[in-house]
N, C-alpha and C. Protein backbone atom coordinates (compact mmCIF):
# COMPACT_ATOMS: atom_id res chain seq x y z
N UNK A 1 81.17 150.52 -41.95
CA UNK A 1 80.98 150.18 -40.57
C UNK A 1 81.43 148.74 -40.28
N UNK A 2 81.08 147.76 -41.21
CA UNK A 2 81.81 146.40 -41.04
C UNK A 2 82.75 145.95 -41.70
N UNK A 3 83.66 146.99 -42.32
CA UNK A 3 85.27 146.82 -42.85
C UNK A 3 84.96 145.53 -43.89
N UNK A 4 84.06 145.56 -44.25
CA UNK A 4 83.76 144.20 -45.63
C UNK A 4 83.66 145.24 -47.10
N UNK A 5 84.20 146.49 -46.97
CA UNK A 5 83.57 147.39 -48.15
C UNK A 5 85.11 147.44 -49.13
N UNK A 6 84.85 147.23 -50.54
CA UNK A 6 86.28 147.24 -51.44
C UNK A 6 87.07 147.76 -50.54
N UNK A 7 87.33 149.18 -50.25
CA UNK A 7 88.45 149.59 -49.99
C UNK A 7 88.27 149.91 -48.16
N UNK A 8 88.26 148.70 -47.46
CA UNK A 8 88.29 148.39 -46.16
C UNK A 8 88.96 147.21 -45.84
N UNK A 9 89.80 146.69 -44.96
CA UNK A 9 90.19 145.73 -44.55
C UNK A 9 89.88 145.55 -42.86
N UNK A 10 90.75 144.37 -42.69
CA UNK A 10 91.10 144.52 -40.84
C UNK A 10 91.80 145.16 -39.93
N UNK A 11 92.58 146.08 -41.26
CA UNK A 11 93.15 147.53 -40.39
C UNK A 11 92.29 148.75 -40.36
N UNK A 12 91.45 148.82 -41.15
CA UNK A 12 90.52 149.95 -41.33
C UNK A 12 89.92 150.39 -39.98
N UNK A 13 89.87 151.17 -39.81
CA UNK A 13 90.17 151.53 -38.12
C UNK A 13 88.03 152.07 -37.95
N UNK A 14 87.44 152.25 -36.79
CA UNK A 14 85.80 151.94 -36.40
C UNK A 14 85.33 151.00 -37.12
N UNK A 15 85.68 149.82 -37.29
CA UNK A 15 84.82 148.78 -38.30
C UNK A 15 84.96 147.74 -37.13
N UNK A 16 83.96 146.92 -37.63
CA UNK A 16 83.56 145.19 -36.82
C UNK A 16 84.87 144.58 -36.63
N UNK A 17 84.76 144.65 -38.39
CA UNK A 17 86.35 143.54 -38.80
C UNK A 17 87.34 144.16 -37.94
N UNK A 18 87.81 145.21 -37.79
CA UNK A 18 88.66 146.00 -36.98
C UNK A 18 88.89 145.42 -35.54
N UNK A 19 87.90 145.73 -34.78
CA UNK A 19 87.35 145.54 -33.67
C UNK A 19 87.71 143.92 -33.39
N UNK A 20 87.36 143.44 -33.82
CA UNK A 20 87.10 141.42 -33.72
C UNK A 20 88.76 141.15 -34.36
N UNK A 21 89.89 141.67 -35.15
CA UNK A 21 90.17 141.55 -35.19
C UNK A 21 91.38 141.90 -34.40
N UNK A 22 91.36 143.09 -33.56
CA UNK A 22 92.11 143.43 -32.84
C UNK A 22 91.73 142.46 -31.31
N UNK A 23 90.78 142.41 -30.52
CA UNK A 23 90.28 141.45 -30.16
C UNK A 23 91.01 139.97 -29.75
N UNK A 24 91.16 139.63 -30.80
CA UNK A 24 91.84 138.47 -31.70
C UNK A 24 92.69 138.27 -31.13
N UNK A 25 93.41 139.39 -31.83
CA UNK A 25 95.20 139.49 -31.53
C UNK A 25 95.69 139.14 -30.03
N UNK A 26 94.84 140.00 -29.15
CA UNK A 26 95.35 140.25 -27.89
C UNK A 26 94.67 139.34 -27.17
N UNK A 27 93.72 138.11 -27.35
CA UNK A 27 93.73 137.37 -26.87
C UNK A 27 94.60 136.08 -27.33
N UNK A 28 94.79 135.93 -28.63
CA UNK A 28 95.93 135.38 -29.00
C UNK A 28 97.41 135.58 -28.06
N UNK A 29 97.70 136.65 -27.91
CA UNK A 29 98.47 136.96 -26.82
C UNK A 29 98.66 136.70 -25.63
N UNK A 30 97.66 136.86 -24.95
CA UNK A 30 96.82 136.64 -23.74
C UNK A 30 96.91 135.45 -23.73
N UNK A 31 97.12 134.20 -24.04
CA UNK A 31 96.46 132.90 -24.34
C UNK A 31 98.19 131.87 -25.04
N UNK A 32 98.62 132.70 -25.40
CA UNK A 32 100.07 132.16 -26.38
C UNK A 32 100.33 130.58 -25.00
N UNK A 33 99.97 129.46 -26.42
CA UNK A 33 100.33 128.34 -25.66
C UNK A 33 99.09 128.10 -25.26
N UNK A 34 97.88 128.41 -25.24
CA UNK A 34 96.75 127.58 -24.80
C UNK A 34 95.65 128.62 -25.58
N UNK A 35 95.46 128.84 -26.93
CA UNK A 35 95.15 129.10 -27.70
C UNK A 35 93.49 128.91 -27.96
N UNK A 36 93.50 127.19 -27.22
CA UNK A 36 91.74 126.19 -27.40
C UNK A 36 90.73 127.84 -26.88
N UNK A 37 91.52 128.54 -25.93
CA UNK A 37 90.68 129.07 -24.92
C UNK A 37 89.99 130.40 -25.51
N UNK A 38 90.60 130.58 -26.61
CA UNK A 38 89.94 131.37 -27.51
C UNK A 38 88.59 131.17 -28.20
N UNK A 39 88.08 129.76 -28.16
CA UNK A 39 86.78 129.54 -27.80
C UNK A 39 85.70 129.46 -27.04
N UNK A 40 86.01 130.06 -25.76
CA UNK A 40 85.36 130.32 -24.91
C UNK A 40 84.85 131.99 -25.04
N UNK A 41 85.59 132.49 -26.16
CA UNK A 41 85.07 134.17 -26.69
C UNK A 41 84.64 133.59 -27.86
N UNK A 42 84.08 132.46 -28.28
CA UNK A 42 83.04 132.67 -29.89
C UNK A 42 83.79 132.54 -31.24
N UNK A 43 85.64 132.34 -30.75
CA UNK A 43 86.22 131.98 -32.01
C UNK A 43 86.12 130.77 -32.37
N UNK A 44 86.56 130.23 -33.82
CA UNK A 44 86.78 129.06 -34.13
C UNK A 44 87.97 128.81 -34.10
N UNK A 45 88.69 127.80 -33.46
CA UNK A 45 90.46 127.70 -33.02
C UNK A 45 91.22 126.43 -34.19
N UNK A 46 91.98 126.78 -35.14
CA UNK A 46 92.58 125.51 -36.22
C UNK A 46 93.86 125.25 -34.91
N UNK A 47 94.28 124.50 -34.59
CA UNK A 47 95.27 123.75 -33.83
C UNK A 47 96.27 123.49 -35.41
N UNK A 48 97.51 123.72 -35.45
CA UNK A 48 98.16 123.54 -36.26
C UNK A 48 99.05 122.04 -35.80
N UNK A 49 99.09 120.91 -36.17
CA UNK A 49 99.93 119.92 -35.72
C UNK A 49 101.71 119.95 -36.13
N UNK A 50 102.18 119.67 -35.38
CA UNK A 50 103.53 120.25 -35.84
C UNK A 50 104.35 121.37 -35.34
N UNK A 51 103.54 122.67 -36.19
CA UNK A 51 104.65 123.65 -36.18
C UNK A 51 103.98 124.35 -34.57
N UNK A 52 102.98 123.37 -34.04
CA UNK A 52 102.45 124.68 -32.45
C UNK A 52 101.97 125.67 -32.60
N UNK A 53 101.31 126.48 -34.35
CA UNK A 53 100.87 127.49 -33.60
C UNK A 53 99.12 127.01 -34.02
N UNK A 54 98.34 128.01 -34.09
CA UNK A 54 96.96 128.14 -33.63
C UNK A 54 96.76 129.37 -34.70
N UNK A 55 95.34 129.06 -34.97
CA UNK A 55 94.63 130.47 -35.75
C UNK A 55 93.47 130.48 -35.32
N UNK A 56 92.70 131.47 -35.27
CA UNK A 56 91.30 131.48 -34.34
C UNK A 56 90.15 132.65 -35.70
N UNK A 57 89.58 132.28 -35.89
CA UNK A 57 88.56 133.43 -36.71
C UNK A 57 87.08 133.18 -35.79
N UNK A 58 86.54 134.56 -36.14
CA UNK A 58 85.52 134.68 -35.42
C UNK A 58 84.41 133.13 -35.70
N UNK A 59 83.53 132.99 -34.92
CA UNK A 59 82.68 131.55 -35.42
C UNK A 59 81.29 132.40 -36.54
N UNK A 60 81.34 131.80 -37.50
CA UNK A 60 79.98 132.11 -38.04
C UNK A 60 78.47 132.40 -37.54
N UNK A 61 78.26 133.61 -37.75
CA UNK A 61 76.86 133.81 -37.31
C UNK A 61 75.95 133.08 -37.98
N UNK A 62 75.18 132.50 -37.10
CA UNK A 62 73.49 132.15 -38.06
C UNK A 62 72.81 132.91 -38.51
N UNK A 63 72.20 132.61 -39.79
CA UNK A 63 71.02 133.74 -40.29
C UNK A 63 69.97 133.74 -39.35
N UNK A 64 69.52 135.16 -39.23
CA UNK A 64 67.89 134.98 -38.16
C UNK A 64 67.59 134.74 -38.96
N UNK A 65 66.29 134.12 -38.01
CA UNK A 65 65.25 133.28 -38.62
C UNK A 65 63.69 134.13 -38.15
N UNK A 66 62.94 134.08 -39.17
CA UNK A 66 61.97 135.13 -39.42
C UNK A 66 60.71 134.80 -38.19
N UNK A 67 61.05 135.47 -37.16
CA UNK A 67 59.67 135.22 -36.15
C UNK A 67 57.90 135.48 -36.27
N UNK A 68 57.90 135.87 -37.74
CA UNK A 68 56.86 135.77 -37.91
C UNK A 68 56.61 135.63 -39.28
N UNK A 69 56.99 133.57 -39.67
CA UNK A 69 56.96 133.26 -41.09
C UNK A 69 55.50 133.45 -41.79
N UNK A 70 55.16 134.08 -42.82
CA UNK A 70 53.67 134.01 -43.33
C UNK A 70 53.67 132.43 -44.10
N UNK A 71 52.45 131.89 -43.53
CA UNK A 71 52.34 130.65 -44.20
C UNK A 71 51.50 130.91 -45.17
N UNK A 72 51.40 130.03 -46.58
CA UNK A 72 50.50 130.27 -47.76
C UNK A 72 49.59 130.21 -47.39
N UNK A 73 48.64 130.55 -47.76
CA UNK A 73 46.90 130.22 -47.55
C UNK A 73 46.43 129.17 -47.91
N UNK A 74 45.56 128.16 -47.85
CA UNK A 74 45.15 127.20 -48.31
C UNK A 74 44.95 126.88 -49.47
């Protein structure tokens, strides 16, 4: 289901990775030449100096955090 399994990639077609990566693409597209704006959808954007282009990967999720931590007992 999240294309992270040995024999899955970002072509593996109903997966996350799939999905976010297609995503990607077509806002990469969408965007060719102003690239930053791909952070305004939750990517992280590398600005390449030089050669002009841009790479964007999704931004890291945070781990939840446990809403109901048990504290030790006294």
């Amino acid at each position: 289901m999240l294309g992270k399994k040995k024999d899955q990639n970002s072509t593996t077609e109903v997966t996350v990775l799939n999905f976010v990566t297609r995503s990607r693409d077509m806002l990469l597209g969408k965007y060719k030449g102003k690239e930053q704006h791909l952070g305004d959808f939750g990517f992280e954007v590398n600005q390449s100096s030089g050669s002009g282009s841009a790479t964007a990967a999704p931004a890291p999720i945070p781990a939840p955090t446990d809403p109901n931590p048990q504290t030790p007992a006294p």
